[in-house]
C-alpha atoms as a PDB file:
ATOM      1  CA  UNK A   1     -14.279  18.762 -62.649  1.00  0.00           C
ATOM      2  CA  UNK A   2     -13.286  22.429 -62.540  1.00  0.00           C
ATOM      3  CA  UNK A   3     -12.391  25.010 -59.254  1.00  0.00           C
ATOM      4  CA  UNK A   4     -15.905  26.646 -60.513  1.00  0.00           C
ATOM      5  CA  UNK A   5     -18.275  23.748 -61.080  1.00  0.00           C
ATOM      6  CA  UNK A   6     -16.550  21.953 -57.662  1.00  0.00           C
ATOM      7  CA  UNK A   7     -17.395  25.282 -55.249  1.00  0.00           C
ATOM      8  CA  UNK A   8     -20.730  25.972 -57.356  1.00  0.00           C
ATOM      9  CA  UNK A   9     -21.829  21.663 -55.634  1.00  0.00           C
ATOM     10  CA  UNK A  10     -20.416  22.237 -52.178  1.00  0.00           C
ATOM     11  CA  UNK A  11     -23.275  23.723 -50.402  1.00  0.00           C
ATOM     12  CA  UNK A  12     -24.859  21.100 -51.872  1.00  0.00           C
ATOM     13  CA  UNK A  13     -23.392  17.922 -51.006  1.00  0.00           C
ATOM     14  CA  UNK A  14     -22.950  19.629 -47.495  1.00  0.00           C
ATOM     15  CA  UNK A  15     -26.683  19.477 -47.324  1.00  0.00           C
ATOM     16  CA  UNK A  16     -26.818  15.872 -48.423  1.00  0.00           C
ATOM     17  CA  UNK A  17     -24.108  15.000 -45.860  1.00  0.00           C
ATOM     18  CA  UNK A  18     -25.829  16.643 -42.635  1.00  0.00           C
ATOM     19  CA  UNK A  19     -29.245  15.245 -43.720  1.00  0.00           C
ATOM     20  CA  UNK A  20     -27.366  11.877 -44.319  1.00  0.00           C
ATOM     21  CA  UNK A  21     -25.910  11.869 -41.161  1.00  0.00           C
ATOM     22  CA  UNK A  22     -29.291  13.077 -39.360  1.00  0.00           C
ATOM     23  CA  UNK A  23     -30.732  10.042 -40.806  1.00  0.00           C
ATOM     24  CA  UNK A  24     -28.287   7.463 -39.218  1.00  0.00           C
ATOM     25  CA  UNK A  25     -28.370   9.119 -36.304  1.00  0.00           C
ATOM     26  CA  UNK A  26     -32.509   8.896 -36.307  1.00  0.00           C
ATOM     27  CA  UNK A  27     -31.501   4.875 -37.500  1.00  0.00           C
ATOM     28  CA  UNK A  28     -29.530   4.548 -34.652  1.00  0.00           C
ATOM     29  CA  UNK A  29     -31.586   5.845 -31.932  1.00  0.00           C
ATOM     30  CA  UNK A  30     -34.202   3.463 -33.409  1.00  0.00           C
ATOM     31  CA  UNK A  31     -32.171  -0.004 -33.339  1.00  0.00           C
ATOM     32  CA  UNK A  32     -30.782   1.219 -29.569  1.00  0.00           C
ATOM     33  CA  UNK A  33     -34.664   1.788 -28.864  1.00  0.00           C
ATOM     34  CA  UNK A  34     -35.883  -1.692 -30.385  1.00  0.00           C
ATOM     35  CA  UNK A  35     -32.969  -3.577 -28.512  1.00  0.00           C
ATOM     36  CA  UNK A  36     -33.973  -2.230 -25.648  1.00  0.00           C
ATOM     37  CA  UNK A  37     -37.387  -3.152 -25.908  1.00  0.00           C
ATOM     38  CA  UNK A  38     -36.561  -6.784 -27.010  1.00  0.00           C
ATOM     39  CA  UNK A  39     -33.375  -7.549 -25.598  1.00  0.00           C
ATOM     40  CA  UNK A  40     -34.762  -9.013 -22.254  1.00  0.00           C
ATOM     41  CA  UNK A  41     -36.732 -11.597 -24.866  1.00  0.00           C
ATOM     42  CA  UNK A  42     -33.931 -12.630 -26.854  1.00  0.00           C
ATOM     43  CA  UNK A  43     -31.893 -12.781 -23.345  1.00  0.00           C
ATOM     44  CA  UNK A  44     -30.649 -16.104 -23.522  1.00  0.00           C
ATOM     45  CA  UNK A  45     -32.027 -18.258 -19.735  1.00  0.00           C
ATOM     46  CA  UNK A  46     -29.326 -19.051 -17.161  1.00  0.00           C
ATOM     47  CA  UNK A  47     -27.610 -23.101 -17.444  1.00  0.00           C
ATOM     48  CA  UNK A  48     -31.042 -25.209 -16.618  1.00  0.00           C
ATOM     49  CA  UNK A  49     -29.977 -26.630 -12.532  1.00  0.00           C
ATOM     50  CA  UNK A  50     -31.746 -29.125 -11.598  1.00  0.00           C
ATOM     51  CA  UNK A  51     -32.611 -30.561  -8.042  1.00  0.00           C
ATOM     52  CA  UNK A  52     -29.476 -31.263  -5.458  1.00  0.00           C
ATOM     53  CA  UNK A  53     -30.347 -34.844  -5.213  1.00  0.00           C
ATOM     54  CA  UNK A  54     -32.936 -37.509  -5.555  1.00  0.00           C
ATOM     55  CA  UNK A  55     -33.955 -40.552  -3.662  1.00  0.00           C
ATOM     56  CA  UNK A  56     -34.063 -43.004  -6.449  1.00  0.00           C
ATOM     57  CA  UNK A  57     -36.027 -45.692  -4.602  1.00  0.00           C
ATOM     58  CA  UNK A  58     -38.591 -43.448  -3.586  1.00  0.00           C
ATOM     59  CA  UNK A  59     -39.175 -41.871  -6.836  1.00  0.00           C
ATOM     60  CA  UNK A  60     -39.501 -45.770  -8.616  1.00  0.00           C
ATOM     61  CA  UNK A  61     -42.905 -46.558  -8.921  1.00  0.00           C
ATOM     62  CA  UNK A  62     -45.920 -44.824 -11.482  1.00  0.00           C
ATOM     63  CA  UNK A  63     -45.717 -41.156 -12.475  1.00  0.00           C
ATOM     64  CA  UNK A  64     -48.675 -39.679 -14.926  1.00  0.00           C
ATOM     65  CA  UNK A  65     -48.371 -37.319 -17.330  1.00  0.00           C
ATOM     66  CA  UNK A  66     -50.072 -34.226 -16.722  1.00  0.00           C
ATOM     67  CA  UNK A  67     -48.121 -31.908 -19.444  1.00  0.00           C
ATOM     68  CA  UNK A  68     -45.074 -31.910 -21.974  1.00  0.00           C
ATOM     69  CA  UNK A  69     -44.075 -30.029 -24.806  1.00  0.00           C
ATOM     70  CA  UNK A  70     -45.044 -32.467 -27.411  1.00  0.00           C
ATOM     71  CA  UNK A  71     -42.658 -34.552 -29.354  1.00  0.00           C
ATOM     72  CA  UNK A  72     -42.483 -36.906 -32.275  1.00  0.00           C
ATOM     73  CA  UNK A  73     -42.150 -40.083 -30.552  1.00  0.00           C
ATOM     74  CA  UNK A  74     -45.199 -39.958 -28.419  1.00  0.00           C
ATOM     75  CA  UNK A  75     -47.126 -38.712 -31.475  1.00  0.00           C
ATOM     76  CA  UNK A  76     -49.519 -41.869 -31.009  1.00  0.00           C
ATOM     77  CA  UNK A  77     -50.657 -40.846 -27.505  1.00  0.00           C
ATOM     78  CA  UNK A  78     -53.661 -39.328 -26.711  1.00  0.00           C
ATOM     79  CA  UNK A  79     -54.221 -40.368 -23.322  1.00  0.00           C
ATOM     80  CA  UNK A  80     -53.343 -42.209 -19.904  1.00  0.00           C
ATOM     81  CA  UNK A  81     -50.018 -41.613 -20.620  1.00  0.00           C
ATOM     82  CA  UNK A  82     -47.730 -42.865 -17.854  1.00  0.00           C
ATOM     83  CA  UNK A  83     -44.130 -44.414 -17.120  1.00  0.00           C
ATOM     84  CA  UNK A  84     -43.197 -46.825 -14.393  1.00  0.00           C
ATOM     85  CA  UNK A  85     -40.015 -47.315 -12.834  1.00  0.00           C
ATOM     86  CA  UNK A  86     -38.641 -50.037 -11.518  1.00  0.00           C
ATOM     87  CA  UNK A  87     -35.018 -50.393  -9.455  1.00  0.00           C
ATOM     88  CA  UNK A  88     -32.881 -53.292 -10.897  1.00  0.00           C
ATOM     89  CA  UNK A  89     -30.419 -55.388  -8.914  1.00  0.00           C
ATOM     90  CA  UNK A  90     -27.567 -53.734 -11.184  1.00  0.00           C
ATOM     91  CA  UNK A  91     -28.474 -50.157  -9.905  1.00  0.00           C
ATOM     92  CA  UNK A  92     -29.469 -49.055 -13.415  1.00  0.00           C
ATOM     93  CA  UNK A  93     -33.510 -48.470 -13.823  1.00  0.00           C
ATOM     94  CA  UNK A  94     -35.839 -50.052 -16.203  1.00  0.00           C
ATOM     95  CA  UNK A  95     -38.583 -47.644 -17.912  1.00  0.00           C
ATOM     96  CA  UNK A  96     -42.001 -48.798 -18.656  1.00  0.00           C
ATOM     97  CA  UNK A  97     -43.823 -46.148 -21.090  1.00  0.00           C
ATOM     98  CA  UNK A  98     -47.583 -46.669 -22.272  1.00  0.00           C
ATOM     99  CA  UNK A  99     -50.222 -44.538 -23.393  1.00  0.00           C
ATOM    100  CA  UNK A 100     -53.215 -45.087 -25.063  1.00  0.00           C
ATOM    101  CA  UNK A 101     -53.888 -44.603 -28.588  1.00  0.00           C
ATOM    102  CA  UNK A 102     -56.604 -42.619 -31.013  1.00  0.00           C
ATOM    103  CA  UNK A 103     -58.127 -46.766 -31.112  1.00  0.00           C
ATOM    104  CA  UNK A 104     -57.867 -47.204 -27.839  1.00  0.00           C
ATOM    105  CA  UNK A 105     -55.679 -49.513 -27.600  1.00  0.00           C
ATOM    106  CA  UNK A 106     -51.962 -49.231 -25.178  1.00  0.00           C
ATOM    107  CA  UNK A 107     -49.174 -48.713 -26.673  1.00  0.00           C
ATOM    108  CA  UNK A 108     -45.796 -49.606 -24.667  1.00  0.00           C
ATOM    109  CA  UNK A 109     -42.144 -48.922 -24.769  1.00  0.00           C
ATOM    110  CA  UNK A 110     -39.573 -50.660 -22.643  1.00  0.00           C
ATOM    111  CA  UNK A 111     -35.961 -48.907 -21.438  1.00  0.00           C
ATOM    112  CA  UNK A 112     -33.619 -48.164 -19.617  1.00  0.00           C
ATOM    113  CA  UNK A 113     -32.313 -45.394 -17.289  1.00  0.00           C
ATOM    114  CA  UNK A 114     -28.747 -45.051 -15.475  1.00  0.00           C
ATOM    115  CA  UNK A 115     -27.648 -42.010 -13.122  1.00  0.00           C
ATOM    116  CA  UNK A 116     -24.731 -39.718 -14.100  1.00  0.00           C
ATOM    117  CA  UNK A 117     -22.992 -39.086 -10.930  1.00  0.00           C
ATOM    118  CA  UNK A 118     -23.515 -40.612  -7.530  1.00  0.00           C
ATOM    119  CA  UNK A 119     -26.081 -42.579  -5.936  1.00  0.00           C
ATOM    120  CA  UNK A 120     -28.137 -39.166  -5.296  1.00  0.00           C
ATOM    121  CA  UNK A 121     -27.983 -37.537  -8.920  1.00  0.00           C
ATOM    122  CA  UNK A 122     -30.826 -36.297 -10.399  1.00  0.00           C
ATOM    123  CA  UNK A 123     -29.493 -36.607 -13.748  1.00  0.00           C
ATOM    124  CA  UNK A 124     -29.633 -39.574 -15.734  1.00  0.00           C
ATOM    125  CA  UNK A 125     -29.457 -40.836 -19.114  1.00  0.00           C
ATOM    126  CA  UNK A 126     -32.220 -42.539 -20.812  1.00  0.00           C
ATOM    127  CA  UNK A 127     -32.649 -45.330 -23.730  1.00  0.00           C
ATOM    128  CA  UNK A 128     -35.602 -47.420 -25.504  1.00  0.00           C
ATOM    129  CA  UNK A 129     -33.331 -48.656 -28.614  1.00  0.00           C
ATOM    130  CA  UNK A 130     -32.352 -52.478 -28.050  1.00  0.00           C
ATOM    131  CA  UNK A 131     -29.904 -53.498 -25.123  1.00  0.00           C
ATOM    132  CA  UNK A 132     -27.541 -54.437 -27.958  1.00  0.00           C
ATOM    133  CA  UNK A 133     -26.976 -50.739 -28.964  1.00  0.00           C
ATOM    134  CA  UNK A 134     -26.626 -49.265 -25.773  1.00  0.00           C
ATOM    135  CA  UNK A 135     -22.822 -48.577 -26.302  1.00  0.00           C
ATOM    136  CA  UNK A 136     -24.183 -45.950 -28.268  1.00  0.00           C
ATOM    137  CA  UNK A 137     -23.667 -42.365 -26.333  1.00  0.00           C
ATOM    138  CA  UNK A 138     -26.292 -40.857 -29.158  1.00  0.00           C
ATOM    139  CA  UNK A 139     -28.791 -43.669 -28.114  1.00  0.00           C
ATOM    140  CA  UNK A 140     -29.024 -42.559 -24.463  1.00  0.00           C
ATOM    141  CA  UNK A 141     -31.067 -39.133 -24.108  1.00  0.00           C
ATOM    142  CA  UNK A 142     -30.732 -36.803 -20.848  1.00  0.00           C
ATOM    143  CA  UNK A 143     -33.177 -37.051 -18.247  1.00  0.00           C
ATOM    144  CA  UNK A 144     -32.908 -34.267 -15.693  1.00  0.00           C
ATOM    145  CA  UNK A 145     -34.980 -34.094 -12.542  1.00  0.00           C
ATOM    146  CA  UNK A 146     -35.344 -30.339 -12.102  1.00  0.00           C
ATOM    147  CA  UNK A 147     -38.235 -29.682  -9.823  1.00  0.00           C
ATOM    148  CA  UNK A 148     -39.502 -32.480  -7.472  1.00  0.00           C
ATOM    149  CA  UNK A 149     -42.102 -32.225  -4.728  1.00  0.00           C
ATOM    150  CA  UNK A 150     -40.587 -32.987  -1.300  1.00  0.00           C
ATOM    151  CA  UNK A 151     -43.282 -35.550  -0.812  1.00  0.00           C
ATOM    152  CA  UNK A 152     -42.712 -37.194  -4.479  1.00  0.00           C
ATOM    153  CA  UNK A 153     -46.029 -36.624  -5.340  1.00  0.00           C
ATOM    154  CA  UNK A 154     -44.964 -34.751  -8.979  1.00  0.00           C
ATOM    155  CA  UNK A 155     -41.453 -34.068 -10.722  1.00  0.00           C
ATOM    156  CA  UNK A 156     -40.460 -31.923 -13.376  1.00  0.00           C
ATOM    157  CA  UNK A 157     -37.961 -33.152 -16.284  1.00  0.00           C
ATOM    158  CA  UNK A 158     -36.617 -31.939 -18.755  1.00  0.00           C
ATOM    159  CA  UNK A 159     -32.933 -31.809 -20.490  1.00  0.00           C
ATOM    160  CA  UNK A 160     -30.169 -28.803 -20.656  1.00  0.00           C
ATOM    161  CA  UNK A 161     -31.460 -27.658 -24.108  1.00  0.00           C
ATOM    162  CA  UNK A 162     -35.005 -27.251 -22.663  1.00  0.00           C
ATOM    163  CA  UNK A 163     -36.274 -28.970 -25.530  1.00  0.00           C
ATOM    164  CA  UNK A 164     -37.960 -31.621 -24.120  1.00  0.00           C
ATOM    165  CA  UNK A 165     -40.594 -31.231 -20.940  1.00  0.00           C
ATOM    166  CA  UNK A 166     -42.746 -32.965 -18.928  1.00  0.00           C
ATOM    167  CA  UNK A 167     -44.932 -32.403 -15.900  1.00  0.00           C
ATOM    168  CA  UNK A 168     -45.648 -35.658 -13.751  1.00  0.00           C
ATOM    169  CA  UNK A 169     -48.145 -36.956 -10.869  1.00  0.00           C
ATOM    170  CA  UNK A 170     -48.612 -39.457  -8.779  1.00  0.00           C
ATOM    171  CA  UNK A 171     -51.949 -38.779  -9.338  1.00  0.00           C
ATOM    172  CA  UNK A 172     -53.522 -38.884 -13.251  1.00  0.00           C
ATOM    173  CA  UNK A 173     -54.786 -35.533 -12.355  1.00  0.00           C
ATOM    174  CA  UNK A 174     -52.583 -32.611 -10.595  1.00  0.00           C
ATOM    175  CA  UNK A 175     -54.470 -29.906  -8.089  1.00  0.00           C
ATOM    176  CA  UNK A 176     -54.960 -26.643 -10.367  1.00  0.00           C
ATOM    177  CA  UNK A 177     -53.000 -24.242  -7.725  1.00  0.00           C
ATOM    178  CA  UNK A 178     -49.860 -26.752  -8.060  1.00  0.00           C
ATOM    179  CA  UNK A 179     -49.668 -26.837 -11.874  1.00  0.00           C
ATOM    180  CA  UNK A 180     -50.563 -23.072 -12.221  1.00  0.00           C
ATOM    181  CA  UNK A 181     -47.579 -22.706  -9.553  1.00  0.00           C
ATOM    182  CA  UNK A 182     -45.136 -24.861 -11.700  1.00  0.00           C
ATOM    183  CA  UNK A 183     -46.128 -22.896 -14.823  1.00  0.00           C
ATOM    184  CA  UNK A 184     -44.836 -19.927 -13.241  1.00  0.00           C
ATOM    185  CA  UNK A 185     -41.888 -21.644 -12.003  1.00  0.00           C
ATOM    186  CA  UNK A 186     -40.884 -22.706 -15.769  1.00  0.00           C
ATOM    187  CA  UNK A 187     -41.603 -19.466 -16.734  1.00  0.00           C
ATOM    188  CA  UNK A 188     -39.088 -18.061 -14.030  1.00  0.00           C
ATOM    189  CA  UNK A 189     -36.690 -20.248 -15.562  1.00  0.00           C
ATOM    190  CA  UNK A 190     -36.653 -19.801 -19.715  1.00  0.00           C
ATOM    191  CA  UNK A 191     -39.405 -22.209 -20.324  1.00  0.00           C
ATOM    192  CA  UNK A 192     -41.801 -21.225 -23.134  1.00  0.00           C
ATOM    193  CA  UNK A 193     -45.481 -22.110 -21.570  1.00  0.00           C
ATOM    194  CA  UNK A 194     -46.901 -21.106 -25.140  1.00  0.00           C
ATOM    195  CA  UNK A 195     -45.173 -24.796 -25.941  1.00  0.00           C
ATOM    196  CA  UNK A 196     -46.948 -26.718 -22.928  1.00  0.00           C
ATOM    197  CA  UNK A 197     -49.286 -29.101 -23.821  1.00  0.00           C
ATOM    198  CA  UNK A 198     -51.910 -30.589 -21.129  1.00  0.00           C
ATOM    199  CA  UNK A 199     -52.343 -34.599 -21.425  1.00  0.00           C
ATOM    200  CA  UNK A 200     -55.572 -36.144 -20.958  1.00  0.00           C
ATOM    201  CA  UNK A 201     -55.737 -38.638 -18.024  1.00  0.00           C
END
C-alpha cells in the first residue's frame, strides 16, 4: 500500500474504530445491565443446615406425605403415601414405605436408616437395596432433617443437593397456614416451589 492510498483510508478506519468501540461499549453496558438483573437468580443458595438435633424416638412412628418434588422411584404412587419408622435394638432404624397405586392396590418398600453423627443427628443415611449390599456407600442415600416442628407433628427432608424433598405430617392432611408457611421457608432457603408437588391423602 502506498504513503497516498494509506493517508487517503485513515479518516476512514478512524471512523470504523470509534463506532467499533461505541458498540462494545453499548455491549458492555448491556451484559453489566442483564447480570445485574439476573445475578441474584443464578446466585447459587447458602450450604442446606439442617436442624441442631433430633429426638429419634420421638420422631419413630407414621409420617404422611403431604408434598415432594417428585422422583422416579415413587413413580407408582398416587396416594396415601406414608413411611413408618420403627427404632431397632441395634440403634439403626427400619423404614416402612407404602403408597397406593393407580389400581388401588399398596405398594411397600422395606429399609433401613442409620444416623451420621451422635445420638442427636439429624442426618442420616438411608437404604431399600437388600441387607446384603449395604456395604455399599452408593446404596445408602442422605436423609437430612431440616425443618421439624417442635411438637413433631411435621418434618422437612431433604439432602445437601436439594434434589430430593419432602413435606411430612402426622396428620394425612397439613393445616393450609403451616404448609403455606413452610413454602416460604423453602423458598427463603434455595428451594424451587415451581418443583413441589402436593400428594393426595
Amino acid at each position: 500500500m502506498s504513503p497516498t492510498t494509506h493517508a487517503m483510508n485513515a479518516p476512514k478506519r478512524g471512523a470504523g474504530q470509534a463506532a467499533t468501540h461505541r458498540m462494545a461499549a453499548a455491549l458492555m453496558t448491556l451484559a453489566l445491565t442483564v447480570g445485574v438483573a439476573i445475578g441474584p437468580a443464578q446466585a447459587n443458595p447458602a450450604p442446606l443446615q439442617t436442624v441442631p438435633s433430633v429426638d429419634v424416638p420421638r420422631y419413630m412412628g407414621t409420617w404422611h406425605e403431604i408434598a415432594k418434588y417428585p422422583n422416579w422411584f415413587q413413580k407408582k404412587c398416587v396416594s396415601s403415601t406414608q413411611a413408618t419408622y420403627t427404632l431397632q435394638a441395634d440403634g439403626r432404624v427400619q423404614v416402612l414405605n407404602r403408597c397406593k397405586t393407580d389400581k388401588g392396590e399398596w405398594s411397600e418398600a422395606l429399609g433401613a436408616a442409620r444416623q451420621i453423627g451422635g445420638p442427636n443427628s439429624p442426618r442420616l443415611k438411608v437404604r431399600f437395596a437388600p441387607e446384603w449390599l449395604s456395604f455399599i456407600p452408593m446404596v445408602w442415600g442422605d436423609y437430612w432433617i431440616i425443618d421439624l416442628d417442635p411438637d413433631y407433628q411435621w418434618v422437612v427432608v431433604s439432602e445437601p443437593d436439594r434434589d430430593y424433598l419432602w413435606i411430612l405430617s402426622r396428620t394425612p392432611q397439613m393445616p393450609a397456614a403451616t404448609y403455606q408457611e413452610l413454602l416460604g421457608k423453602l423458598h427463603d432457603r434455595g428451594f424451587d416451589l415451581k418443583r413441589i408437588e402436593p400428594s393426595k391423602p
